[in-house]
PDB file of N, CA and C in Angstrom:
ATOM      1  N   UNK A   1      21.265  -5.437   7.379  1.00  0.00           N
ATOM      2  CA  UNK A   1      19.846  -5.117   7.374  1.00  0.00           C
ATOM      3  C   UNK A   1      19.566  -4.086   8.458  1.00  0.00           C
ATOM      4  N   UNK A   2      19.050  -3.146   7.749  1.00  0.00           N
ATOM      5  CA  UNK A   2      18.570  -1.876   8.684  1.00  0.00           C
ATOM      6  C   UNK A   2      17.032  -2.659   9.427  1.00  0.00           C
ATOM      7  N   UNK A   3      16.633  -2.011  11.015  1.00  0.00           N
ATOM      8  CA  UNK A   3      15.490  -2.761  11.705  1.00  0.00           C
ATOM      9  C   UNK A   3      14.848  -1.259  11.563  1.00  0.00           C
ATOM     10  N   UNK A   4      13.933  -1.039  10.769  1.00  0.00           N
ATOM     11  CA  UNK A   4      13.037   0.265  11.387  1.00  0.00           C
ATOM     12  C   UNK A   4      12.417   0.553  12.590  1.00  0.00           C
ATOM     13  N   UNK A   5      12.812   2.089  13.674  1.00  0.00           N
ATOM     14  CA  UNK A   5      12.663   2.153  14.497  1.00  0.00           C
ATOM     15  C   UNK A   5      11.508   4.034  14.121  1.00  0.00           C
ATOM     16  N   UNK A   6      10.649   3.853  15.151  1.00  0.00           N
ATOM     17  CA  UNK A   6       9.688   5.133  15.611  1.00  0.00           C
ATOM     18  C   UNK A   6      10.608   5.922  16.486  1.00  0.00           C
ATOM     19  N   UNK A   7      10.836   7.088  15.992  1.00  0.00           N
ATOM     20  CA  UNK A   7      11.274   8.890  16.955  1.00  0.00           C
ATOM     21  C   UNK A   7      10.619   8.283  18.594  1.00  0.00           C
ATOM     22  N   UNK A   8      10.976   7.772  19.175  1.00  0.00           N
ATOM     23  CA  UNK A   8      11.146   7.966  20.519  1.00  0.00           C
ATOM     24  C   UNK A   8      10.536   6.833  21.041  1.00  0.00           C
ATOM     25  N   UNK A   9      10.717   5.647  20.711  1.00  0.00           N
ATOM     26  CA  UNK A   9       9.888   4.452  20.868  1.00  0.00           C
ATOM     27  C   UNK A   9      11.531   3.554  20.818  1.00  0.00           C
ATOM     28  N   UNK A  10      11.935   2.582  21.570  1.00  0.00           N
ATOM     29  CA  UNK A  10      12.781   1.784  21.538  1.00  0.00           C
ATOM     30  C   UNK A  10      12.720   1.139  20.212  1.00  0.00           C
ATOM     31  N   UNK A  11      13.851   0.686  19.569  1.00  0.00           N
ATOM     32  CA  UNK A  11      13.951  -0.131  18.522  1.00  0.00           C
ATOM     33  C   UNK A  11      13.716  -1.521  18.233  1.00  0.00           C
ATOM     34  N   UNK A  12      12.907  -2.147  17.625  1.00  0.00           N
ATOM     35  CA  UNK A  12      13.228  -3.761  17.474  1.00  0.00           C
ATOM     36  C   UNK A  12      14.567  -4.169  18.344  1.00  0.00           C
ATOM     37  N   UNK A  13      15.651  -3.721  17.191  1.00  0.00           N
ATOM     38  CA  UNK A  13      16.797  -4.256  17.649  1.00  0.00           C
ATOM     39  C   UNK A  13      17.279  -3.977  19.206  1.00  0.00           C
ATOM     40  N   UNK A  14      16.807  -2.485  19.572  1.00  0.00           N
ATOM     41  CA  UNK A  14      17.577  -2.120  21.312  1.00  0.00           C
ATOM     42  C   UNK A  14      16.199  -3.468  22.075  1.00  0.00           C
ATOM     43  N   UNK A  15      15.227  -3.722  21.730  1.00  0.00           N
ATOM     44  CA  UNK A  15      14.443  -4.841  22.644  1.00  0.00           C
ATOM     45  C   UNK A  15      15.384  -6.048  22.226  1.00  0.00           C
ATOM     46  N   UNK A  16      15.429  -6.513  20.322  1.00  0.00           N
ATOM     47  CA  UNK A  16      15.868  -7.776  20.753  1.00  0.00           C
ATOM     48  C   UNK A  16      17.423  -7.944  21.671  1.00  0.00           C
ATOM     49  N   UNK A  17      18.495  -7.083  21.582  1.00  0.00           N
ATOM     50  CA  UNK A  17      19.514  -7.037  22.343  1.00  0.00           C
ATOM     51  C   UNK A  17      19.532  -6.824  23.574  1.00  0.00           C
ATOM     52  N   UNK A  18      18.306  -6.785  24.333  1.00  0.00           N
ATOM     53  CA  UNK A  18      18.340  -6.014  25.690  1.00  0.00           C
ATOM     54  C   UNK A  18      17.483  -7.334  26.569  1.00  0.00           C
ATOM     55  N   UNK A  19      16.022  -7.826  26.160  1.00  0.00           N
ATOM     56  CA  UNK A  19      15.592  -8.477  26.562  1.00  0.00           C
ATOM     57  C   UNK A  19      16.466 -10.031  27.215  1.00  0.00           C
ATOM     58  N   UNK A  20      17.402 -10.350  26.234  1.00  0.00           N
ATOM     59  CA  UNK A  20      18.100 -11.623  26.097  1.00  0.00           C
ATOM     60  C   UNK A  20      18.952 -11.324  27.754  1.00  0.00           C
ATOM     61  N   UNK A  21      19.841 -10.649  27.842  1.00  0.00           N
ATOM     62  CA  UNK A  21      20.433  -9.672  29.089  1.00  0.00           C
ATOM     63  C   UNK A  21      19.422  -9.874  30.310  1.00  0.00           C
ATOM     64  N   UNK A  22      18.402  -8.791  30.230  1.00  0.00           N
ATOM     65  CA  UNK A  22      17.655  -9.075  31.183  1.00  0.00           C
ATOM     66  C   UNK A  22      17.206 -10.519  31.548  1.00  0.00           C
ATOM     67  N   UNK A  23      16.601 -11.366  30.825  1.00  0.00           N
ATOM     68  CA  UNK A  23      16.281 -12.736  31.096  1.00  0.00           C
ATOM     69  C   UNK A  23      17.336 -13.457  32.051  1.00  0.00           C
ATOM     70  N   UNK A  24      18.852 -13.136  31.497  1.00  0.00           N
ATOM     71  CA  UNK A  24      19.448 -13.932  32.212  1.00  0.00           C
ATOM     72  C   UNK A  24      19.987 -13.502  33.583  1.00  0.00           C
ATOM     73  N   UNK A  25      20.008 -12.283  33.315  1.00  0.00           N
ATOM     74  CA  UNK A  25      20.122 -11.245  35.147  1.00  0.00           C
ATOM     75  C   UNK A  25      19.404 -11.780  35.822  1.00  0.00           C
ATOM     76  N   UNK A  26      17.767 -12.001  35.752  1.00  0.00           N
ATOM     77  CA  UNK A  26      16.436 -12.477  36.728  1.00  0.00           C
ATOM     78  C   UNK A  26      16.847 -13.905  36.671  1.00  0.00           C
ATOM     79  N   UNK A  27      16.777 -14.893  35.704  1.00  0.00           N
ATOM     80  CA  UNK A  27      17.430 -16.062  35.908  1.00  0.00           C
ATOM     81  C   UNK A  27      18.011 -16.448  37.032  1.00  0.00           C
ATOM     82  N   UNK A  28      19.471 -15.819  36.956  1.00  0.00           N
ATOM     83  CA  UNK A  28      21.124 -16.196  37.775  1.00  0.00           C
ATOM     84  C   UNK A  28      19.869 -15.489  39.193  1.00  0.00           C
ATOM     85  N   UNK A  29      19.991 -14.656  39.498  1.00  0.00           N
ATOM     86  CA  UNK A  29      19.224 -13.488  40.558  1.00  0.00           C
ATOM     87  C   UNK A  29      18.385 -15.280  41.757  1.00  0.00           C
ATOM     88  N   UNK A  30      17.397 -15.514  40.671  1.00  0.00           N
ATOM     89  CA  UNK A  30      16.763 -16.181  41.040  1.00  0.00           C
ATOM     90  C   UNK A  30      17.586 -18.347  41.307  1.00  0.00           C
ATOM     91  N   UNK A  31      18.767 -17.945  40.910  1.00  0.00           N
ATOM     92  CA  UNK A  31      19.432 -18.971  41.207  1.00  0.00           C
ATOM     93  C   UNK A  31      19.053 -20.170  40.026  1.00  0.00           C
ATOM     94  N   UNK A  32      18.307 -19.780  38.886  1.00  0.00           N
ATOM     95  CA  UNK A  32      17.556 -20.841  37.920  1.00  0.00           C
ATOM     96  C   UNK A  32      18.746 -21.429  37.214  1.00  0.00           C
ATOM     97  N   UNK A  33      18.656 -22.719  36.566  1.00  0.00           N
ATOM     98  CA  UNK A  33      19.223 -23.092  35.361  1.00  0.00           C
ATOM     99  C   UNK A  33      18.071 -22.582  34.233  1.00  0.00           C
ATOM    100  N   UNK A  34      18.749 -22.960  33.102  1.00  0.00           N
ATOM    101  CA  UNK A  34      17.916 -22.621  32.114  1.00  0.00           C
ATOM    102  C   UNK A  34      16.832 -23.890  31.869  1.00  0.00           C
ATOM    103  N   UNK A  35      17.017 -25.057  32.037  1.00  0.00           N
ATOM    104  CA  UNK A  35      16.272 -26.111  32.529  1.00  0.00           C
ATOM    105  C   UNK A  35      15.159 -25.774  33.378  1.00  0.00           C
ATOM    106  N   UNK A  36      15.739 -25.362  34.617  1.00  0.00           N
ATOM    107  CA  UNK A  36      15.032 -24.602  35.718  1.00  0.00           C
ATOM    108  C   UNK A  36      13.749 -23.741  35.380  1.00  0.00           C
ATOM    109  N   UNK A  37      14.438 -22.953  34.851  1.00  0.00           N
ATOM    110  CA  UNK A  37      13.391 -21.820  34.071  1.00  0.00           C
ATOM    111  C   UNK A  37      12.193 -22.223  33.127  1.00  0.00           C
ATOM    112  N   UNK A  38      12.556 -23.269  32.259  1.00  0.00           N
ATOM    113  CA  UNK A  38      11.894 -24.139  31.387  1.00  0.00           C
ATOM    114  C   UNK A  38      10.349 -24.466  32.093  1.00  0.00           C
ATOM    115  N   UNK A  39      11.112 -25.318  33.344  1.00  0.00           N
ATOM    116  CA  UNK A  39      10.220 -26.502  34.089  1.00  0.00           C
ATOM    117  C   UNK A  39       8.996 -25.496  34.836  1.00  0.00           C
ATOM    118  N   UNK A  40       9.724 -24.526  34.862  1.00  0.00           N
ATOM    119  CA  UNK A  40       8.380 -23.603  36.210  1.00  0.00           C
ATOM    120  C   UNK A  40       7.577 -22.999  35.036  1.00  0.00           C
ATOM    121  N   UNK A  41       8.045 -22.563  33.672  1.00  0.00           N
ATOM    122  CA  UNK A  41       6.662 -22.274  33.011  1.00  0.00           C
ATOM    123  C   UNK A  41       5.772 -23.673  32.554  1.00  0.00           C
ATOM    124  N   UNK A  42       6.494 -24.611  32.530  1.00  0.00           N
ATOM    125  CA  UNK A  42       5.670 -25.570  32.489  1.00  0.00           C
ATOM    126  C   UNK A  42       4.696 -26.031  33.554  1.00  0.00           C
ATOM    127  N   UNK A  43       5.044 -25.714  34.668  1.00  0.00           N
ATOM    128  CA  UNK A  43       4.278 -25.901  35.776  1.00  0.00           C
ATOM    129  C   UNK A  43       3.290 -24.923  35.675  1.00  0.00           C
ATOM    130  N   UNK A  44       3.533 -23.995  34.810  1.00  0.00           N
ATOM    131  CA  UNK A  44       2.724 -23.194  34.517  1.00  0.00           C
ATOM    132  C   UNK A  44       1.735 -23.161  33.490  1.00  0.00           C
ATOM    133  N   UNK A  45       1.587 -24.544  32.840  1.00  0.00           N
ATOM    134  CA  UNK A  45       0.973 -24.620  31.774  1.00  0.00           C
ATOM    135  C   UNK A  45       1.340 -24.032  30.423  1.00  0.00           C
ATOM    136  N   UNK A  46       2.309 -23.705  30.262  1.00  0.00           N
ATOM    137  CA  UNK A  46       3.174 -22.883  29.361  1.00  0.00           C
ATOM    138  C   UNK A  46       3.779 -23.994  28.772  1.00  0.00           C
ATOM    139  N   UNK A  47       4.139 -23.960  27.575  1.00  0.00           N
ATOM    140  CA  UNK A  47       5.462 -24.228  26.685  1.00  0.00           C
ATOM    141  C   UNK A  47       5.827 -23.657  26.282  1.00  0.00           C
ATOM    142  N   UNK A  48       7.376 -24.091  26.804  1.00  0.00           N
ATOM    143  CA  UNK A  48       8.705 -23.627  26.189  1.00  0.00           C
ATOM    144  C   UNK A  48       9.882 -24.361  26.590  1.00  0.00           C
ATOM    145  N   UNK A  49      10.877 -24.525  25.996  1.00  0.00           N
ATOM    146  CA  UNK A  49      12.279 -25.338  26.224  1.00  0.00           C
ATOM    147  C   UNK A  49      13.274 -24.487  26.310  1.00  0.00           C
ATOM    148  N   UNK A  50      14.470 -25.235  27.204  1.00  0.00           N
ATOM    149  CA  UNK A  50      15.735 -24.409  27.869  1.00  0.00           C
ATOM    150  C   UNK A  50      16.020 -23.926  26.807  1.00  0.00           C
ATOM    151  N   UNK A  51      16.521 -24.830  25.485  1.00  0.00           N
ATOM    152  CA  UNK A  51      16.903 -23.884  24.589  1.00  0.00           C
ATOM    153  C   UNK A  51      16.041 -22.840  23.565  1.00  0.00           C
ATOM    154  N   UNK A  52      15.065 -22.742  23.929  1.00  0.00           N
ATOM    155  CA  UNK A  52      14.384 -21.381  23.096  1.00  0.00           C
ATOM    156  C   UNK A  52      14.551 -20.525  24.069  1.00  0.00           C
ATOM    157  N   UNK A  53      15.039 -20.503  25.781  1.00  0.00           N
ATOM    158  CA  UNK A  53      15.182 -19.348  26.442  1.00  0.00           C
ATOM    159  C   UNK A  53      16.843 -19.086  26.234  1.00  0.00           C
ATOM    160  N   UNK A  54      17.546 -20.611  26.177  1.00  0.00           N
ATOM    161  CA  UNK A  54      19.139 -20.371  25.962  1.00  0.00           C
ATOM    162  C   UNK A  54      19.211 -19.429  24.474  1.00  0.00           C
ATOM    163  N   UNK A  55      18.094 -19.497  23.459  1.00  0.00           N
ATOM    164  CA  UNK A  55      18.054 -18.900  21.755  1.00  0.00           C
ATOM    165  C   UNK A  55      18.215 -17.383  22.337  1.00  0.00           C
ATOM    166  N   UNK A  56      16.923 -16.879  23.215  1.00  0.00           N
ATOM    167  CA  UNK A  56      16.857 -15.544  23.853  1.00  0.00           C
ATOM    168  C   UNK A  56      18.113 -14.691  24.512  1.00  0.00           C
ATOM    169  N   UNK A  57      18.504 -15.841  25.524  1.00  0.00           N
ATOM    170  CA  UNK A  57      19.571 -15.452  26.038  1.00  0.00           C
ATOM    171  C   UNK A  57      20.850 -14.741  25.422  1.00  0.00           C
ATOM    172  N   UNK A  58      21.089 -15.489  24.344  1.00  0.00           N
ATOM    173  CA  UNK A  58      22.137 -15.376  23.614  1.00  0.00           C
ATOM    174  C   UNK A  58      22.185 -14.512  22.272  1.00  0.00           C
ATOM    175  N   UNK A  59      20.918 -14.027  22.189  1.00  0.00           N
ATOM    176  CA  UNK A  59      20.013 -13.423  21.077  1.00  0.00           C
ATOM    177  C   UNK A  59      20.298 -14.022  19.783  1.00  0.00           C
ATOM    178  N   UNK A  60      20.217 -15.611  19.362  1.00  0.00           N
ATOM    179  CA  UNK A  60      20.705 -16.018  18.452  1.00  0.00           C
ATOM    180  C   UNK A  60      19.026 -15.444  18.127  1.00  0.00           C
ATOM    181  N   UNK A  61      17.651 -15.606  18.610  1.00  0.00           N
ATOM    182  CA  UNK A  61      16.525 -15.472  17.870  1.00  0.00           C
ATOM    183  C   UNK A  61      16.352 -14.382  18.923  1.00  0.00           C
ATOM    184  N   UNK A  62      14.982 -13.532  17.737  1.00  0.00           N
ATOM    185  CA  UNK A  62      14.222 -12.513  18.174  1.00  0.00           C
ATOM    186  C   UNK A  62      12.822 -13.099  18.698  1.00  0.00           C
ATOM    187  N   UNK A  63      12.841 -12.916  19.955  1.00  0.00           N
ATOM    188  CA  UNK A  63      11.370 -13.584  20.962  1.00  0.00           C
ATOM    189  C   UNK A  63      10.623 -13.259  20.257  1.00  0.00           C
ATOM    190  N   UNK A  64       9.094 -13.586  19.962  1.00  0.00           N
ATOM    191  CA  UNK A  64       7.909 -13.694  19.825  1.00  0.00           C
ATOM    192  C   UNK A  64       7.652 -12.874  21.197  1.00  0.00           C
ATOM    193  N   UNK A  65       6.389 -12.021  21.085  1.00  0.00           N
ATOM    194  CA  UNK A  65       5.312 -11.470  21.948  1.00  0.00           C
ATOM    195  C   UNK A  65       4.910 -12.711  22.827  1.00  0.00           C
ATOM    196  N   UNK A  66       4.530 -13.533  22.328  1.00  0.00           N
ATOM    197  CA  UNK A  66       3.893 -15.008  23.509  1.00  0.00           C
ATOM    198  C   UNK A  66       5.114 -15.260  24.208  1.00  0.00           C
ATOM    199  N   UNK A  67       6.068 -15.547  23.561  1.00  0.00           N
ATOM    200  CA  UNK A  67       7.074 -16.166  24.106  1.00  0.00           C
ATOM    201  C   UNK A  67       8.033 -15.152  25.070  1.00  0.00           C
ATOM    202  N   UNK A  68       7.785 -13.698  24.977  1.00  0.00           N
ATOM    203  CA  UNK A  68       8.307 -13.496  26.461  1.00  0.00           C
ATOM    204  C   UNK A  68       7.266 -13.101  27.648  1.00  0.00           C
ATOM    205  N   UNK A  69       6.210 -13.416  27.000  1.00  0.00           N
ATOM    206  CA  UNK A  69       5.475 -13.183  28.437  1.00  0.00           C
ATOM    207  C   UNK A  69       5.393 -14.755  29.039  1.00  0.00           C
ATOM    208  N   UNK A  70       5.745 -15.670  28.294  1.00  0.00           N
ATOM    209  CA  UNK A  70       5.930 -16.915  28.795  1.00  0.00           C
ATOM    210  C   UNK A  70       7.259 -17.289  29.735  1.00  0.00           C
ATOM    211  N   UNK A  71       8.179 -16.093  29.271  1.00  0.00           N
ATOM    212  CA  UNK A  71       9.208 -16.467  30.178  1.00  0.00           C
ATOM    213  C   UNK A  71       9.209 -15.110  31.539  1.00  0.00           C
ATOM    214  N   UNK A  72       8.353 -13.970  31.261  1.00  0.00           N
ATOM    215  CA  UNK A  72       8.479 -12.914  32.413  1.00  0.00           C
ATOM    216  C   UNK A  72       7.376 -13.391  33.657  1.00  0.00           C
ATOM    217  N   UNK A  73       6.272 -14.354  32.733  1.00  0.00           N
ATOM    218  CA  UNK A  73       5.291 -14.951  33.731  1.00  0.00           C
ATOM    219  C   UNK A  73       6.434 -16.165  34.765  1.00  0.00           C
ATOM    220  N   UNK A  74       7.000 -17.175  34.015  1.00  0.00           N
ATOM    221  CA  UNK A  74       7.862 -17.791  34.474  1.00  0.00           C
ATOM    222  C   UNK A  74       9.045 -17.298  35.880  1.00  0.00           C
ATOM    223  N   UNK A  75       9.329 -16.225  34.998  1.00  0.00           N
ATOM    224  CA  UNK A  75      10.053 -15.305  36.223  1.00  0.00           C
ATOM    225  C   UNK A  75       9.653 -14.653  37.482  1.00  0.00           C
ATOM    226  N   UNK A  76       8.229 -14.228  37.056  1.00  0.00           N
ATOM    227  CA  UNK A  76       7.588 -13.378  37.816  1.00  0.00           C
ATOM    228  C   UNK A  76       7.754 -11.968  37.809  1.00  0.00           C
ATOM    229  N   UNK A  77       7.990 -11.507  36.516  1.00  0.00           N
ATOM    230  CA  UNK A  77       8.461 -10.086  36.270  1.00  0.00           C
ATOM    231  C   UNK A  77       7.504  -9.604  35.432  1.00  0.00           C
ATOM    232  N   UNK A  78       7.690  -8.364  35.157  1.00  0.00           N
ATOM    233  CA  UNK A  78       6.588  -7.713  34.076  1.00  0.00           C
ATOM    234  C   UNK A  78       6.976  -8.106  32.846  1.00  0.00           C
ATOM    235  N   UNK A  79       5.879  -8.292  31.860  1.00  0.00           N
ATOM    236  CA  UNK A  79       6.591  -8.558  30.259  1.00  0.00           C
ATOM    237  C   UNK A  79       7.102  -7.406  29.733  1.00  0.00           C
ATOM    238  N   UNK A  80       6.589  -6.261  30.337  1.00  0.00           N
ATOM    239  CA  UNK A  80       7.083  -4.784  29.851  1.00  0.00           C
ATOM    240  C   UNK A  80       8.521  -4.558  30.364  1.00  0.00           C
ATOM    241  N   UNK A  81       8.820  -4.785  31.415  1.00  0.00           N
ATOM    242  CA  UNK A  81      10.159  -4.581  32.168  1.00  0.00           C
ATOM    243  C   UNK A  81      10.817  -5.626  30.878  1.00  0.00           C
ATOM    244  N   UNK A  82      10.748  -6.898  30.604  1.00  0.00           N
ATOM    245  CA  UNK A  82      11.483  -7.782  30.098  1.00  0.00           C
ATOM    246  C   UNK A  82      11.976  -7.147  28.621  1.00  0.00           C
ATOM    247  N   UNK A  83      11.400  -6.808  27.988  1.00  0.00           N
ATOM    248  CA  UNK A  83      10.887  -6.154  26.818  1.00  0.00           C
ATOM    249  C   UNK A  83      11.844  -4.790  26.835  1.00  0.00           C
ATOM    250  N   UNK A  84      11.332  -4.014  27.616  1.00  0.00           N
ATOM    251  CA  UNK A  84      12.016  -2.580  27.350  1.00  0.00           C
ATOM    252  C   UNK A  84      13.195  -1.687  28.426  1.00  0.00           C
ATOM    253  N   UNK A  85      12.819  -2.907  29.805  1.00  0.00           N
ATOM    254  CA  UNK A  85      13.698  -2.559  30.626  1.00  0.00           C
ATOM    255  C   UNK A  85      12.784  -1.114  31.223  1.00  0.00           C
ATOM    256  N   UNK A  86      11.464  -1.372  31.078  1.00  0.00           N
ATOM    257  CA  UNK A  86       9.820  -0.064  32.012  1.00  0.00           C
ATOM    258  C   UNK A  86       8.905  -0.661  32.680  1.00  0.00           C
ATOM    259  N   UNK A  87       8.687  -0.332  33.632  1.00  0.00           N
ATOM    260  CA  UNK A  87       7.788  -1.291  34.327  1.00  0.00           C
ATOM    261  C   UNK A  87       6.593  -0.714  33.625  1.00  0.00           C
ATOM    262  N   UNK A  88       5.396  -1.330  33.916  1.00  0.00           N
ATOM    263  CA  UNK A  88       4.255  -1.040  33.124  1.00  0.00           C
ATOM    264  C   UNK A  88       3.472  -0.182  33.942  1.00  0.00           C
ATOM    265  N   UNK A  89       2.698   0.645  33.520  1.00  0.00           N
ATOM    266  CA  UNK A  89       1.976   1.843  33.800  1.00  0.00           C
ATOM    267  C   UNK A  89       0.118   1.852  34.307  1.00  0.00           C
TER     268      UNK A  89
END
């Protein structure tokens, strides 16, 4: 399956392969388990479970829009950085 991509706009696919990477760089960085990671968006009023960030990680699934600003809020990173690897403007 071809992912349609826009002339100069990152691809579906270069976000979903890239984001999963980044997540777990800031993760390890930050010393988290994936448990870890879980529990502080929950403290955050957020849901989400280790394994829908372990799904990300591993890019078995393609994140949802909610669901990575649920884990860049978690982190404390930009959702744009998480996303495209740009900080936001």
């Amino acid at each position: 399956m071809t992912i349609p991509n826009h002339p100069g706009d990152p691809s579906i696919a270069s976000v979903y392969n890239h984001c999963g990477e980044r997540v777990r760089q800031v993760r390890e960085q930050l010393g988290l388990t994936l448990r870890q990671l879980a529990e502080r968006a929950r403290a955050n009023g957020e849901h989400i479970t280790h394994a829908a960030v372990q799904f990300v990680e591993r890019k078995a699934t393609c994140p949802k829009v909610d669901t990575l600003e649920v884990i860049a809020r978690a982190l404390e990173i930009s959702p744009s950085w998480l996303a495209y690897g740009e900080e936001e403007e």
